[in-house]
N, C-alpha and C. Protein backbone atom coordinates (compact mmCIF):
# COMPACT_ATOMS: atom_id res chain seq x y z
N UNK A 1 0.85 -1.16 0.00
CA UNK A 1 0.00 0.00 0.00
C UNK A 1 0.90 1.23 0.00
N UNK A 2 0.53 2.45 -0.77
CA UNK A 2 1.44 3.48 -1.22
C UNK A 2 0.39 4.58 -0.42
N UNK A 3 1.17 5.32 0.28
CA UNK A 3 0.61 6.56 0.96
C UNK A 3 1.17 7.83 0.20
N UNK A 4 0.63 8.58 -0.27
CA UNK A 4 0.88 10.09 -0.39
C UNK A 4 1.38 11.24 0.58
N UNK A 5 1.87 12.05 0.92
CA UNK A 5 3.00 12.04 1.83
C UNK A 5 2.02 12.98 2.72
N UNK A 6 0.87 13.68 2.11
CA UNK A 6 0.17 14.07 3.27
C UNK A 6 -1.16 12.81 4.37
N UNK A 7 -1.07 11.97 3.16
CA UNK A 7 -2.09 10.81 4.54
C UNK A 7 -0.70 10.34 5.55
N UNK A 8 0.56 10.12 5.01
CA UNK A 8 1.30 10.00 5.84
C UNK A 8 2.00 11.00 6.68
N UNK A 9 1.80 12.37 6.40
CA UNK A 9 1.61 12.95 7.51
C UNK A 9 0.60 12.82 8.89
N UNK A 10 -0.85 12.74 8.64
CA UNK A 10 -2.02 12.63 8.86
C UNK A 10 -1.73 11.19 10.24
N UNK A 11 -0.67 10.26 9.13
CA UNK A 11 -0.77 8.68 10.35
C UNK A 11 0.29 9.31 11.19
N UNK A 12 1.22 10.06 10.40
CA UNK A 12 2.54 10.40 11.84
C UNK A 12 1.57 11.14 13.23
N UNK A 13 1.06 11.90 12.64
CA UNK A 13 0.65 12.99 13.62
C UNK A 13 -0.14 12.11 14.78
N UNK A 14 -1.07 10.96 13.99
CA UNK A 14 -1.88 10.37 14.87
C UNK A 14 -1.13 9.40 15.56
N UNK A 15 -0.07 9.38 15.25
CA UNK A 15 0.96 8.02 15.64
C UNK A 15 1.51 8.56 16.88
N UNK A 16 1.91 9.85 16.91
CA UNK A 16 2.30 10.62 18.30
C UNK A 16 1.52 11.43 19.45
N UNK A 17 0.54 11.13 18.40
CA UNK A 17 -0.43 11.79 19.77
C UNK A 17 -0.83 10.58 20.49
N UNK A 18 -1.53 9.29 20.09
CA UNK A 18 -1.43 8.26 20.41
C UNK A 18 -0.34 7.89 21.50
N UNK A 19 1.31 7.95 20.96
CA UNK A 19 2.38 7.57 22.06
C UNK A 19 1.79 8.72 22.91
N UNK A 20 2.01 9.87 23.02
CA UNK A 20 2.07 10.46 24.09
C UNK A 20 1.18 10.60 25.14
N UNK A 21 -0.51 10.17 24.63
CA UNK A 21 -1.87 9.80 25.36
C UNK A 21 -1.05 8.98 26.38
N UNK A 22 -0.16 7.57 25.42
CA UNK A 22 -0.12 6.50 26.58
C UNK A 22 0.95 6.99 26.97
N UNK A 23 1.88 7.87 27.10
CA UNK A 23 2.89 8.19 27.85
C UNK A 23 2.18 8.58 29.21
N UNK A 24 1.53 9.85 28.50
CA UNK A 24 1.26 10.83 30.01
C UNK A 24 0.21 9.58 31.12
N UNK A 25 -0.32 8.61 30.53
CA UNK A 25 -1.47 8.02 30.87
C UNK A 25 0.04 6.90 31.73
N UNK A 26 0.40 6.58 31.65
CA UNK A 26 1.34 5.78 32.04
C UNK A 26 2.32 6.26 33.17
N UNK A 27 2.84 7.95 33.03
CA UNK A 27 3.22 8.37 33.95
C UNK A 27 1.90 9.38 34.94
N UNK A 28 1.16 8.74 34.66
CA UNK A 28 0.42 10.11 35.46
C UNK A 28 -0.52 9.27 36.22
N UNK A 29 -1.07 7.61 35.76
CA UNK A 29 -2.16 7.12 36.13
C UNK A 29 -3.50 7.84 35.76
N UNK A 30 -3.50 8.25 34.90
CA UNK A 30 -4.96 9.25 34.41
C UNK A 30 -4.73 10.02 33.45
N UNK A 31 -6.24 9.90 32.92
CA UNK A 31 -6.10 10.86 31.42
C UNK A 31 -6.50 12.06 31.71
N UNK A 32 -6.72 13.04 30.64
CA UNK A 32 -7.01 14.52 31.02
C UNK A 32 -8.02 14.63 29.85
N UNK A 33 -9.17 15.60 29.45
CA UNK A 33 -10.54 15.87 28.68
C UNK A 33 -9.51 15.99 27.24
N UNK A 34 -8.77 16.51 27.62
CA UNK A 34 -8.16 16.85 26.06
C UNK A 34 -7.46 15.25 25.24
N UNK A 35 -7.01 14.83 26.03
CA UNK A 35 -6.98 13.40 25.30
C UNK A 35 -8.38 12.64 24.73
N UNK A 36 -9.07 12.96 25.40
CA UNK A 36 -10.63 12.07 24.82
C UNK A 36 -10.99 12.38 23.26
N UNK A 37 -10.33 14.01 23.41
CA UNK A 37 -10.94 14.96 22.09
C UNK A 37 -9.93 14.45 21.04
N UNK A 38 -8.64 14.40 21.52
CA UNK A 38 -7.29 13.87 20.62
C UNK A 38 -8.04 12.08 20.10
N UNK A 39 -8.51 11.47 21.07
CA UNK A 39 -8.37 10.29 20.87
C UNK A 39 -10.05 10.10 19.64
N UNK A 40 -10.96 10.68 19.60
CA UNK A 40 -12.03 10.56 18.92
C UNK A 40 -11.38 11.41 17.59
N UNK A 41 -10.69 12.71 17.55
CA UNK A 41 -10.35 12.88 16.51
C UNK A 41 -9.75 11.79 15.48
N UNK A 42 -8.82 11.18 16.38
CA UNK A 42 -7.66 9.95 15.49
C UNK A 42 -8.96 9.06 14.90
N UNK A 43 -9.73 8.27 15.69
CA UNK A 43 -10.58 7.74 15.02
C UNK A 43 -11.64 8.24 13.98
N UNK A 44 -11.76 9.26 14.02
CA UNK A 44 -12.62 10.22 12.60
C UNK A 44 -11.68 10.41 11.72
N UNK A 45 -10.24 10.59 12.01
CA UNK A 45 -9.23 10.54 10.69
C UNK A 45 -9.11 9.18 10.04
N UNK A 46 -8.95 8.29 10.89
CA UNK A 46 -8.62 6.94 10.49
C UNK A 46 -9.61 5.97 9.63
N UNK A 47 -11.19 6.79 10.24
CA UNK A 47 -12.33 6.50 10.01
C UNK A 47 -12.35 7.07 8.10
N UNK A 48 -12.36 7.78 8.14
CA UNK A 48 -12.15 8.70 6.81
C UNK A 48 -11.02 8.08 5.85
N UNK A 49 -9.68 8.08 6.22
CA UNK A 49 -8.41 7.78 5.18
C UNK A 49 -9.13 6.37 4.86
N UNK A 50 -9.13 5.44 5.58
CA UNK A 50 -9.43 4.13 5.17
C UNK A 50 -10.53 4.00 4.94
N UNK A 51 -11.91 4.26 4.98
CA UNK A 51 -12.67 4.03 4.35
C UNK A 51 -13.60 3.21 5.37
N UNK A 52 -13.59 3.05 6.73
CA UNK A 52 -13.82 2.26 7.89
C UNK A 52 -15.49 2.68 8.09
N UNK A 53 -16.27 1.84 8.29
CA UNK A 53 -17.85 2.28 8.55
C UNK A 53 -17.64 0.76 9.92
N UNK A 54 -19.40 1.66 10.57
CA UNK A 54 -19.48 0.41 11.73
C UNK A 54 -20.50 -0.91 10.60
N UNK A 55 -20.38 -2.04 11.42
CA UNK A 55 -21.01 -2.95 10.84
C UNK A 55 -22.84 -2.80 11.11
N UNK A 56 -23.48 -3.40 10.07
CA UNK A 56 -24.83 -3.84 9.89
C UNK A 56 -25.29 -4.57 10.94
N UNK A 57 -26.70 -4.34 11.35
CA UNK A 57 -27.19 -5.47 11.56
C UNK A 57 -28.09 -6.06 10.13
N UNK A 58 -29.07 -7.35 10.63
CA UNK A 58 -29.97 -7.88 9.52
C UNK A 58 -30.77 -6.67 8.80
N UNK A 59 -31.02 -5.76 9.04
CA UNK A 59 -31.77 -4.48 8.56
C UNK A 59 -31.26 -3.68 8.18
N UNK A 60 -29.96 -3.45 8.13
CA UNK A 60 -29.29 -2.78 7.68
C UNK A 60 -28.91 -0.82 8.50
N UNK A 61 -29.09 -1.64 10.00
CA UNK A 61 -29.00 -0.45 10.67
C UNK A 61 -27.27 -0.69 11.42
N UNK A 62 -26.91 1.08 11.57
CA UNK A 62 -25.35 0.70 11.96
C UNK A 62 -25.16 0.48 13.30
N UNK A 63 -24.34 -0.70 13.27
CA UNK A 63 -24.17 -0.75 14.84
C UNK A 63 -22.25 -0.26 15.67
N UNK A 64 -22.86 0.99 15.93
CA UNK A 64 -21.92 1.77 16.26
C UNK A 64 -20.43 1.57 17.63
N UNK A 65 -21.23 0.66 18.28
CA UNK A 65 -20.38 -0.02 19.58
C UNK A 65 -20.09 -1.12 19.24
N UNK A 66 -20.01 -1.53 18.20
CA UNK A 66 -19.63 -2.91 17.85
C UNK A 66 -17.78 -2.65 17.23
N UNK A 67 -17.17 -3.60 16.90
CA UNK A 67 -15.81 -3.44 15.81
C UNK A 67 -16.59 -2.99 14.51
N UNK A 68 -15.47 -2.13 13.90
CA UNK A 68 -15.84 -1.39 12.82
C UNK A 68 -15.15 -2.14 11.40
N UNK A 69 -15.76 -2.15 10.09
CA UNK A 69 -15.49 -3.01 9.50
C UNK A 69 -14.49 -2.19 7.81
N UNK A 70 -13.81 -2.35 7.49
CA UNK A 70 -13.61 -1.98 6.02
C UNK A 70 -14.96 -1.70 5.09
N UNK A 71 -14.91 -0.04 4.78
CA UNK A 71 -16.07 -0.29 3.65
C UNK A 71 -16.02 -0.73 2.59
N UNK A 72 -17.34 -0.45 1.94
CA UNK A 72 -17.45 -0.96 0.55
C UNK A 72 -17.57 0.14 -0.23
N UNK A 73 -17.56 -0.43 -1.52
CA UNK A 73 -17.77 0.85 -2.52
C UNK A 73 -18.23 0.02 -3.82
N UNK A 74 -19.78 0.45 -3.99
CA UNK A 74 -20.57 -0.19 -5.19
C UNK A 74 -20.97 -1.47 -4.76
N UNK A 75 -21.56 -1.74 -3.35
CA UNK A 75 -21.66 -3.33 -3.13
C UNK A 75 -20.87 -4.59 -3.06
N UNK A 76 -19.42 -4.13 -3.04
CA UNK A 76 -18.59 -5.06 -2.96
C UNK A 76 -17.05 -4.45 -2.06
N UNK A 77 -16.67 -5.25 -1.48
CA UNK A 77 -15.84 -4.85 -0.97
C UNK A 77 -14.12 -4.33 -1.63
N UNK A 78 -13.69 -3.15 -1.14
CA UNK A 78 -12.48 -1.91 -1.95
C UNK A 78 -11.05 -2.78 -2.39
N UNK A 79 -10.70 -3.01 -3.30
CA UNK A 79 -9.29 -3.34 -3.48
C UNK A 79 -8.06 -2.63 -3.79
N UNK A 80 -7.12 -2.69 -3.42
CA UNK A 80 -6.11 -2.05 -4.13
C UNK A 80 -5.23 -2.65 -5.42
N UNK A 81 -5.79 -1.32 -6.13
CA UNK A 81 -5.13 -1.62 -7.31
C UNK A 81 -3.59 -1.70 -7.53
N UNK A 82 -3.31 -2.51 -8.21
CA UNK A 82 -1.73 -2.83 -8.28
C UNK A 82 -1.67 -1.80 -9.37
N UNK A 83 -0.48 -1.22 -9.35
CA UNK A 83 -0.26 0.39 -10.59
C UNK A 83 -0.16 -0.61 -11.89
N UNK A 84 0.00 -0.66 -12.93
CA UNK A 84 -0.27 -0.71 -14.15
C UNK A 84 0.42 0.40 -14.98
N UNK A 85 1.42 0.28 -15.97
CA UNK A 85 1.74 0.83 -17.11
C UNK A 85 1.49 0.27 -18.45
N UNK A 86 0.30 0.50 -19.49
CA UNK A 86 0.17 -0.25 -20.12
C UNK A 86 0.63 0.33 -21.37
N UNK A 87 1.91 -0.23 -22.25
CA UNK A 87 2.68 0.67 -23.18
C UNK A 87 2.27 -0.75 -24.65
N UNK A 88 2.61 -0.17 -25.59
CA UNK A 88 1.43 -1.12 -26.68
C UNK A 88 2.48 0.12 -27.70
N UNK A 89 3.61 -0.76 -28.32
CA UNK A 89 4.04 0.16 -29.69
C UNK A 89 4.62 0.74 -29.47
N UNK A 90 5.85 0.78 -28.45
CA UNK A 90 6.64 1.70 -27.76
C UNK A 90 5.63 3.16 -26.87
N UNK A 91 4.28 3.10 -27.41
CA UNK A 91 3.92 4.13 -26.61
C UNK A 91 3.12 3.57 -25.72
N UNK A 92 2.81 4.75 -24.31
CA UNK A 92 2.29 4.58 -22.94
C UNK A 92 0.24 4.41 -23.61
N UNK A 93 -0.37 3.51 -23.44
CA UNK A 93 -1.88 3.99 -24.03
C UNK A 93 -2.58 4.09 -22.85
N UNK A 94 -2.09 3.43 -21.49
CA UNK A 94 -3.04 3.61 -20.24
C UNK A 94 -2.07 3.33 -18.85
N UNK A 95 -2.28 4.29 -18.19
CA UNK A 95 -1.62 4.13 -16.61
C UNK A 95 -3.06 4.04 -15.56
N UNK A 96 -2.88 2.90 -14.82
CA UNK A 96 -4.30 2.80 -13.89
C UNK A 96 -3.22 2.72 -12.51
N UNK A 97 -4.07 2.88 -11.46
CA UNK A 97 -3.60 2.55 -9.95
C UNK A 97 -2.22 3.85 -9.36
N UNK A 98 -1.78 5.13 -10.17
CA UNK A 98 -0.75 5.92 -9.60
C UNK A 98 -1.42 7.03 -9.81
N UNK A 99 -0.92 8.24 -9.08
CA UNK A 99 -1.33 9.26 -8.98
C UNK A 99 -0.93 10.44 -9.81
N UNK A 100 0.66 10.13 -9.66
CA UNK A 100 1.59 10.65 -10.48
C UNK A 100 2.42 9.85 -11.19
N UNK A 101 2.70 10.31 -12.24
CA UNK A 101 3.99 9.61 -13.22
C UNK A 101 5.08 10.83 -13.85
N UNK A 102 5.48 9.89 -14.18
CA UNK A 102 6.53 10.83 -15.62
C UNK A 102 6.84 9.57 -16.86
N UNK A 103 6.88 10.27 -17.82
CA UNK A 103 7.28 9.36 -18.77
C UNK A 103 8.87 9.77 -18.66
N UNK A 104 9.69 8.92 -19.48
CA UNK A 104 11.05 9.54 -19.69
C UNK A 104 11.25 8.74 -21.08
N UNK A 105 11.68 9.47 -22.33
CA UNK A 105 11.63 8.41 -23.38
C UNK A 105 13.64 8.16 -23.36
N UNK A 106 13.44 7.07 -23.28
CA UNK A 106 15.49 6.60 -23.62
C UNK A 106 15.77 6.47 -24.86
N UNK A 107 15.09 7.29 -25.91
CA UNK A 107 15.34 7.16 -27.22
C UNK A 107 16.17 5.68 -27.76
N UNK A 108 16.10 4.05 -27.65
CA UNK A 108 16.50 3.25 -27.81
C UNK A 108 16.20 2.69 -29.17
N UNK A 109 17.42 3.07 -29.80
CA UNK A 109 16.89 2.64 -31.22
C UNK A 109 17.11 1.00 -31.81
N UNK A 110 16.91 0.35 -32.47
CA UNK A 110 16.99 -0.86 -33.41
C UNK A 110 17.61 -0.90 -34.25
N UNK A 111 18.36 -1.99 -34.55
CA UNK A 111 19.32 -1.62 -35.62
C UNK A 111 18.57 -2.93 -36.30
N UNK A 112 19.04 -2.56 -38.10
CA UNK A 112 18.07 -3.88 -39.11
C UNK A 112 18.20 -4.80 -38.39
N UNK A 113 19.42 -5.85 -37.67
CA UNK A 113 19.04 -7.00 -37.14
C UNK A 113 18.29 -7.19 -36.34
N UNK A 114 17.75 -5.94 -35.15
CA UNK A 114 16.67 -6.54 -34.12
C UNK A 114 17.50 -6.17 -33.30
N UNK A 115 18.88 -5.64 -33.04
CA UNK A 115 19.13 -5.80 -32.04
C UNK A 115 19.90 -4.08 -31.43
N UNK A 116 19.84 -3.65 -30.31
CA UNK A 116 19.53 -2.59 -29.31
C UNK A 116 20.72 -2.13 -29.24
């Protein structure tokens, strides 16, 4: 899995507020109101980047105190796409799964026998 350097900002940030909850919570024996707010934020970020919903019951109502499950998208559950360069004739005709690219051409020519 490939992160973009601001969701991986997004996990650092939550990654240290996290240590330091259990620091102070560890040296102090107790939490303080502002950790509760730190700690529901991380889960509305985490909730969001990944795509995380609570699970169903039979009716299709959410059950919010339960473990929370990977969503879906279109009735089936999200995959990650493996990147793809699809080049056909020396040229590029489709890139799926990256955000960014570059082409770079190495001008590599053929000589009559076939060979580079």
């Amino acid at each position: 899995m490939v992160f973009n350097a601001d969701k991986r900002k997004k996990l650092l940030d939550a990654h240290n507020k996290l240590r330091n909850m259990l620091q102070y919570a560890d040296d102090c024996r107790t939490l303080e109101m502002r950790h509760l707010d730190d700690m529901e934020n991380i889960i509305f970020m985490l909730a969001s980047e990944f795509d995380f919903e609570p699970q169903r019951d039979d009716e299709g109502n959410p059950r919010y105190y339960s473990d929370w499950v990977m969503g879906k998208q279109n009735g089936k559950e999200e995959s990650i796409e493996t990147p793809k360069i699809i080049v056909q004739g020396g040229m590029v005709v489709e890139v799926t799964g990256l955000d960014k690219y570059e082409i770079i051409d190495l001008d590599i020519e053929e000589t009559d026998d076939g060979k580079v």
